[in-house]
Protein backbone atom coordinates (compact mmCIF):
# COMPACT_ATOMS: atom_id res chain seq x y z
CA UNK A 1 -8.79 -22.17 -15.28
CA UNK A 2 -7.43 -18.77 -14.05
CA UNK A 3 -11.13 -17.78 -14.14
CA UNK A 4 -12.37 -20.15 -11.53
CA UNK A 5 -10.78 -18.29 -8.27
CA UNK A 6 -12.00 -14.84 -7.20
CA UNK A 7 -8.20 -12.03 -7.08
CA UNK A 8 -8.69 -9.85 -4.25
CA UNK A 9 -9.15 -6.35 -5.48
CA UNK A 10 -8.01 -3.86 -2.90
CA UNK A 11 -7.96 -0.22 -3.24
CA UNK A 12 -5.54 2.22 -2.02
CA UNK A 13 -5.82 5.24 0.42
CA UNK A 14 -2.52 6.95 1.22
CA UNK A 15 -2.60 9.69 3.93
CA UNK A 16 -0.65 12.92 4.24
CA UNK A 17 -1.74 15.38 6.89
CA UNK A 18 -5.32 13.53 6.79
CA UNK A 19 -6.01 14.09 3.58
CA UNK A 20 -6.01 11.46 0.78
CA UNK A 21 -2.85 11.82 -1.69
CA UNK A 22 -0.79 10.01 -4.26
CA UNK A 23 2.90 10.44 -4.80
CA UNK A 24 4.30 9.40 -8.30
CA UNK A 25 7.42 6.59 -7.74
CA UNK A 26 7.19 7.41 -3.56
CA UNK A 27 8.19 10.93 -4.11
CA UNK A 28 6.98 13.19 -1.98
CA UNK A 29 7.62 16.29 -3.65
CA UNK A 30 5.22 15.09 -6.69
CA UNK A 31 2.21 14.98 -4.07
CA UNK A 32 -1.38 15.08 -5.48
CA UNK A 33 -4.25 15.79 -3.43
CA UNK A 34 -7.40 14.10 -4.07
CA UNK A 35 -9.91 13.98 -1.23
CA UNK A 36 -9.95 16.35 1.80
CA UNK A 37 -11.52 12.75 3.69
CA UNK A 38 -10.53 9.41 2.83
CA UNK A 39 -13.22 8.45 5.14
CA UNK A 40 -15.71 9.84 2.34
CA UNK A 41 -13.21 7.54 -0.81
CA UNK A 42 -13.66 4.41 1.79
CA UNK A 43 -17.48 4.90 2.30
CA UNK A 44 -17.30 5.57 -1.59
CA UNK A 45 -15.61 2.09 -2.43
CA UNK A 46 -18.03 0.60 0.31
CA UNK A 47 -21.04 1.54 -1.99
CA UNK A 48 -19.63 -0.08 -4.79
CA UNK A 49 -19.12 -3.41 -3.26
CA UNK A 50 -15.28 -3.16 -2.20
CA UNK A 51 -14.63 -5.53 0.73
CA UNK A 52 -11.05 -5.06 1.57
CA UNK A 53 -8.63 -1.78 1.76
CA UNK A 54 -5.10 -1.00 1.62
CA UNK A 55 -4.50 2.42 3.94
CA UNK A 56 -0.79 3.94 3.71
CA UNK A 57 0.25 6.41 6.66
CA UNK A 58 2.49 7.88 4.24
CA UNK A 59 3.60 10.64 7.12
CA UNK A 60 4.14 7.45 9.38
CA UNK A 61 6.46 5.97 6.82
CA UNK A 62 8.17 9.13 6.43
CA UNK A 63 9.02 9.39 10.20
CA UNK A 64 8.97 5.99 11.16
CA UNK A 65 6.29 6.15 13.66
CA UNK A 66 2.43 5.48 12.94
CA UNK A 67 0.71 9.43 12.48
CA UNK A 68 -2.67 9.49 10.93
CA UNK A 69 -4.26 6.59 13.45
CA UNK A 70 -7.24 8.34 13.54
CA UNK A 71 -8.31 8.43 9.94
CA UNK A 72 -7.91 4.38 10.70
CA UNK A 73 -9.96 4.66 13.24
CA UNK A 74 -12.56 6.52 11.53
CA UNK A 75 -12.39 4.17 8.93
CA UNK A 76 -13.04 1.09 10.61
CA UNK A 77 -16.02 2.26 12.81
CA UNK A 78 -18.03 3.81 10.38
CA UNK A 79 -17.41 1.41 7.20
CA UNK A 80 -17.95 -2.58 7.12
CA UNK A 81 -14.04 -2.44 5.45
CA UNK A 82 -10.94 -5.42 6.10
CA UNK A 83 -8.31 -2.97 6.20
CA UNK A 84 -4.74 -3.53 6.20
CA UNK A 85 -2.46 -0.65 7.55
CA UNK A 86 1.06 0.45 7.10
CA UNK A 87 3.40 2.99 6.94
CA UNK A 88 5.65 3.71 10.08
CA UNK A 89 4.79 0.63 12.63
CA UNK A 90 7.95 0.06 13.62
CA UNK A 91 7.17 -0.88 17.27
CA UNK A 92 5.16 -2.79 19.51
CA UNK A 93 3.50 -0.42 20.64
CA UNK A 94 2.79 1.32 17.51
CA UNK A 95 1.60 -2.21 16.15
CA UNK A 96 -0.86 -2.51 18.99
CA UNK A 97 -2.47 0.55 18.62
CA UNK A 98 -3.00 -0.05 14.76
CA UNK A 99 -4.80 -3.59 15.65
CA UNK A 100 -6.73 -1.13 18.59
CA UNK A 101 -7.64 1.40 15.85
CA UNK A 102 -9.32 -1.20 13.65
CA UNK A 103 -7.16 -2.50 11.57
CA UNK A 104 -7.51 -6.98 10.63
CA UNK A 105 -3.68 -6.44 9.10
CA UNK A 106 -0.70 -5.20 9.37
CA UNK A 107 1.50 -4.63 6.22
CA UNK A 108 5.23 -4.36 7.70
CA UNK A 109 8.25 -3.42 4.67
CA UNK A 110 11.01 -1.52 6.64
CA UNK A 111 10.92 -3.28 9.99
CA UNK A 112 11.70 -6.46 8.08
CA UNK A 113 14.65 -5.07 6.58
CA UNK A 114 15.90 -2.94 9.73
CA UNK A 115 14.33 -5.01 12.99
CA UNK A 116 13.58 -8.44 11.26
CA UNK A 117 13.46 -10.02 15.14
CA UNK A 118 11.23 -8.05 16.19
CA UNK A 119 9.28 -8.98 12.37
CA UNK A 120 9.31 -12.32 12.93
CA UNK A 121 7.97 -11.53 16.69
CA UNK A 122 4.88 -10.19 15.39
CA UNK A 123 4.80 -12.78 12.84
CA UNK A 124 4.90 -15.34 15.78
CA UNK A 125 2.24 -13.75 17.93
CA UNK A 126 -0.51 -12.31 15.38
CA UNK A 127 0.00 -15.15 13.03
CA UNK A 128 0.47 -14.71 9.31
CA UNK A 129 -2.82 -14.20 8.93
CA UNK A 130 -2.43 -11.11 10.54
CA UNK A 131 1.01 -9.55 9.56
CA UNK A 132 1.80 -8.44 5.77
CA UNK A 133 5.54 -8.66 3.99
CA UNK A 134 5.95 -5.25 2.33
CA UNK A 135 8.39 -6.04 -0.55
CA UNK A 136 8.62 -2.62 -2.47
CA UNK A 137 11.22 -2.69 -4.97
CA UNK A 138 13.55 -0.75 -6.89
CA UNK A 139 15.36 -2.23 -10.02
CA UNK A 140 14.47 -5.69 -7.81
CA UNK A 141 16.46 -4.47 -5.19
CA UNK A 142 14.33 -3.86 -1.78
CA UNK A 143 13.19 -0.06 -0.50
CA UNK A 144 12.18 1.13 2.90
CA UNK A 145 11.76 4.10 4.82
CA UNK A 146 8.43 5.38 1.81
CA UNK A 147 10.91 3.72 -0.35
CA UNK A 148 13.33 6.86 0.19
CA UNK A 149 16.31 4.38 0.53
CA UNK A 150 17.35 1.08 -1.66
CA UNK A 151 18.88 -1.94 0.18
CA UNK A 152 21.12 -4.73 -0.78
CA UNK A 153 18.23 -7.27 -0.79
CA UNK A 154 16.67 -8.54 -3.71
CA UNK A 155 13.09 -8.94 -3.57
CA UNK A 156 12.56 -12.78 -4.63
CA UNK A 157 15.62 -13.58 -1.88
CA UNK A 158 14.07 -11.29 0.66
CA UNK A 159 10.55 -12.73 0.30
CA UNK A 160 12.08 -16.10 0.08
CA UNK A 161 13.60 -16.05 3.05
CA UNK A 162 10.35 -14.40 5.23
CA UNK A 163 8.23 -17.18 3.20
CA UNK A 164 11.10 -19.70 5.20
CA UNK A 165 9.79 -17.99 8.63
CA UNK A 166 6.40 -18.34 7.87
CA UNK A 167 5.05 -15.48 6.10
CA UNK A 168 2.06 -15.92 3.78
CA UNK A 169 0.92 -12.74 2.79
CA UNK A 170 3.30 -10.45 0.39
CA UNK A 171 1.91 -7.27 -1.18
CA UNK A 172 4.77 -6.38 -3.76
CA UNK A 173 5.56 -3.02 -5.64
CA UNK A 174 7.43 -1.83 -8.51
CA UNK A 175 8.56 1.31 -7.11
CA UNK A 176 9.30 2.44 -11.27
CA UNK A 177 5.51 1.56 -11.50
CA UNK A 178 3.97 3.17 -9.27
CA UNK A 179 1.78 6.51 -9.85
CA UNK A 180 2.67 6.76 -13.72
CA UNK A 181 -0.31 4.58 -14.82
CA UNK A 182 2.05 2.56 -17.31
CA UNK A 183 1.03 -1.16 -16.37
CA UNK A 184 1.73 -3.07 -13.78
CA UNK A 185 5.15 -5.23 -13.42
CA UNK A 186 3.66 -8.29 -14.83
CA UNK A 187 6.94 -10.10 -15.31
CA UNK A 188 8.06 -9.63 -11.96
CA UNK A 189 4.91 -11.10 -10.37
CA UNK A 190 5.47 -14.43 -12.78
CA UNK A 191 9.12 -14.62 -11.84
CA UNK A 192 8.15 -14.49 -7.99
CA UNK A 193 5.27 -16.45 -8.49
CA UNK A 194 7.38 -19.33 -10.59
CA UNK A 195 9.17 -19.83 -7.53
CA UNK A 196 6.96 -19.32 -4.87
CA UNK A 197 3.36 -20.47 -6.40
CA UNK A 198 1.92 -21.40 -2.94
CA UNK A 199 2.53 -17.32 -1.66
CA UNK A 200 -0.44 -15.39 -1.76
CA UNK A 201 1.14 -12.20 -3.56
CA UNK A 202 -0.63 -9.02 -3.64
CA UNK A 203 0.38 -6.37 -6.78
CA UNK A 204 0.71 -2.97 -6.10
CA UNK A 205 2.04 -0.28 -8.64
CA UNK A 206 1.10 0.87 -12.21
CA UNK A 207 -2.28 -1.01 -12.47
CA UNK A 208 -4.06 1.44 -15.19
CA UNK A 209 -6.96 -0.79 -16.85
CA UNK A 210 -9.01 -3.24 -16.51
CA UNK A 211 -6.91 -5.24 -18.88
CA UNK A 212 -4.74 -5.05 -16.39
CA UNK A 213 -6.67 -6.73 -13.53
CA UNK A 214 -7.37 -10.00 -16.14
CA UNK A 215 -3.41 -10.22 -16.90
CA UNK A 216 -2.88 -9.83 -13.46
CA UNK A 217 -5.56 -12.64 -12.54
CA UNK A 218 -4.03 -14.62 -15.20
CA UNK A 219 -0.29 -15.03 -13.88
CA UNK A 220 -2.20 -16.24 -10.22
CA UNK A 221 -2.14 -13.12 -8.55
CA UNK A 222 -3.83 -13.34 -5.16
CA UNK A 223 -4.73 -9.95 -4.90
CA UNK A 224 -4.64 -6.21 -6.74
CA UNK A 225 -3.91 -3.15 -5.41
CA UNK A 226 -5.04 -0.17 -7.54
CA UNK A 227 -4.17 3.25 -6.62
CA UNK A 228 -4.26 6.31 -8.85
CA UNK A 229 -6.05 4.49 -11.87
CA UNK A 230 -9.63 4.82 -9.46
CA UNK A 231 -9.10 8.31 -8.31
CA UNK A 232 -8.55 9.74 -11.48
CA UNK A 233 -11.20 7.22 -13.44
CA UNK A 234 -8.87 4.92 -15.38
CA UNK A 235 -10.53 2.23 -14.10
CA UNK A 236 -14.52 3.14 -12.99
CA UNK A 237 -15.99 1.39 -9.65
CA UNK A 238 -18.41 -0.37 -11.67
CA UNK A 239 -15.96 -2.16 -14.01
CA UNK A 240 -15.02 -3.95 -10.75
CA UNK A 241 -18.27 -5.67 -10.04
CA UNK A 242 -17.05 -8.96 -12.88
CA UNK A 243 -14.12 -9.26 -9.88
CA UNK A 244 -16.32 -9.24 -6.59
């Protein structure tokens, strides 16, 4: 049956200084550099049929305010892209100018943990079909701050209690998983997804095959995020088509 609905697939850009990066497990100091223009990876993705992107301001989440707006803003006038932004909007004002800049979403993780009233503001007056729960974990305990600091929450509990205010939209990662090409956390999306079925969860973090995607798909994923496994050819553009 798993077969019958279409799982997002959304790939990843992270920024640092404009360029387009990956950090292994959110560490900065094991930064690789791909692309000198992500605009040139999103017009790439564009070509092959990609409909949706996930852009990280990875200097934004490193000093809590929103940096690289204007490789956003590139982005979304000269590609056809949904693109959901995060990584430092931890304002209203920073929030605004993201929406300004092009983006359709907003993924928020720290400012849920640190300012959840002013969360649940956004929440009330973008909609959930606008704002994004950012549950990164750590040993199922939630991260913020680029995942440079752990927090008492644990991730079902925390995404619980924002499904409670209304949230609909979760993009969860296994901070372990992430940038070491190993497989995604498979078990942890089942045990969320046992409790929560009617979420619409988003993976995000050591998706390295196509394999992959189909498990993924199987346990009721709504949506994918794949990273590192497209820039360095794990996975090939073209084996994406038999998900679009």
């Amino acid at each position: 049956m798993f077969y019958l609905y279409r799982m997002e697939i959304i790939p990843a850009i992270d920024i640092i200084g404009g360029k387009c990066v990956r950090l292994t497990q959110g560490d900065y100091d094991q930064k690789k550099e791909y692309n000198q223009s992500p605009l040139e990876v999103a017009q790439q993705l564009e070509d092959h049929g990609i409909c949706r992107l996930h852009l990280v301001d990875l200097d934004g989440a490193k000093q809590k305010h929103v940096v690289n707006l204007n490789v956003l803003e590139s982005i979304a006038t000269q590609t056809q892209l949904h693109i959901d932004f995060g990584g430092g909007v931890q304002s209203d004002k920073d929030l605004q100018r993201v929406f300004d800049a092009g983006a359709q979403q907003v993924t928020g993780g720290t400012i849920a943990v640190r300012q959840p009233d002013t969360f649940l503001n956004w929440l009330e007056q973008h909609g959930n079909d606008k704002i994004i729960l950012g549950a990164d974990a750590k040993d199922r305990k939630i991260a913020v701050h680029g995942w440079q600091e752990q927090t008492e929450w644990e991730v079902l509990g925390f995404i619980n209690h924002y499904h409670t205010k209304g949230i609909k939209y979760i993009i969860c990662t296994d901070v372990a998983k992430d940038g070491l090409l190993q497989g995604p956390s498979l078990k942890l999306y089942q045990d969320i997804l046992q409790e929560l079925p009617e979420i619409k969860l988003i993976a995000s973090g050591g998706v390295t095959t196509v394999d992959d995607l189909y498990q993924l798909k199987e346990a009721g994923l709504y949506g994918v995020i794949i990273g590192k496994a497209l820039l360095e050819g794990r996975i090939k553009l073209t084996e994406l088509k038999a998900f679009l």
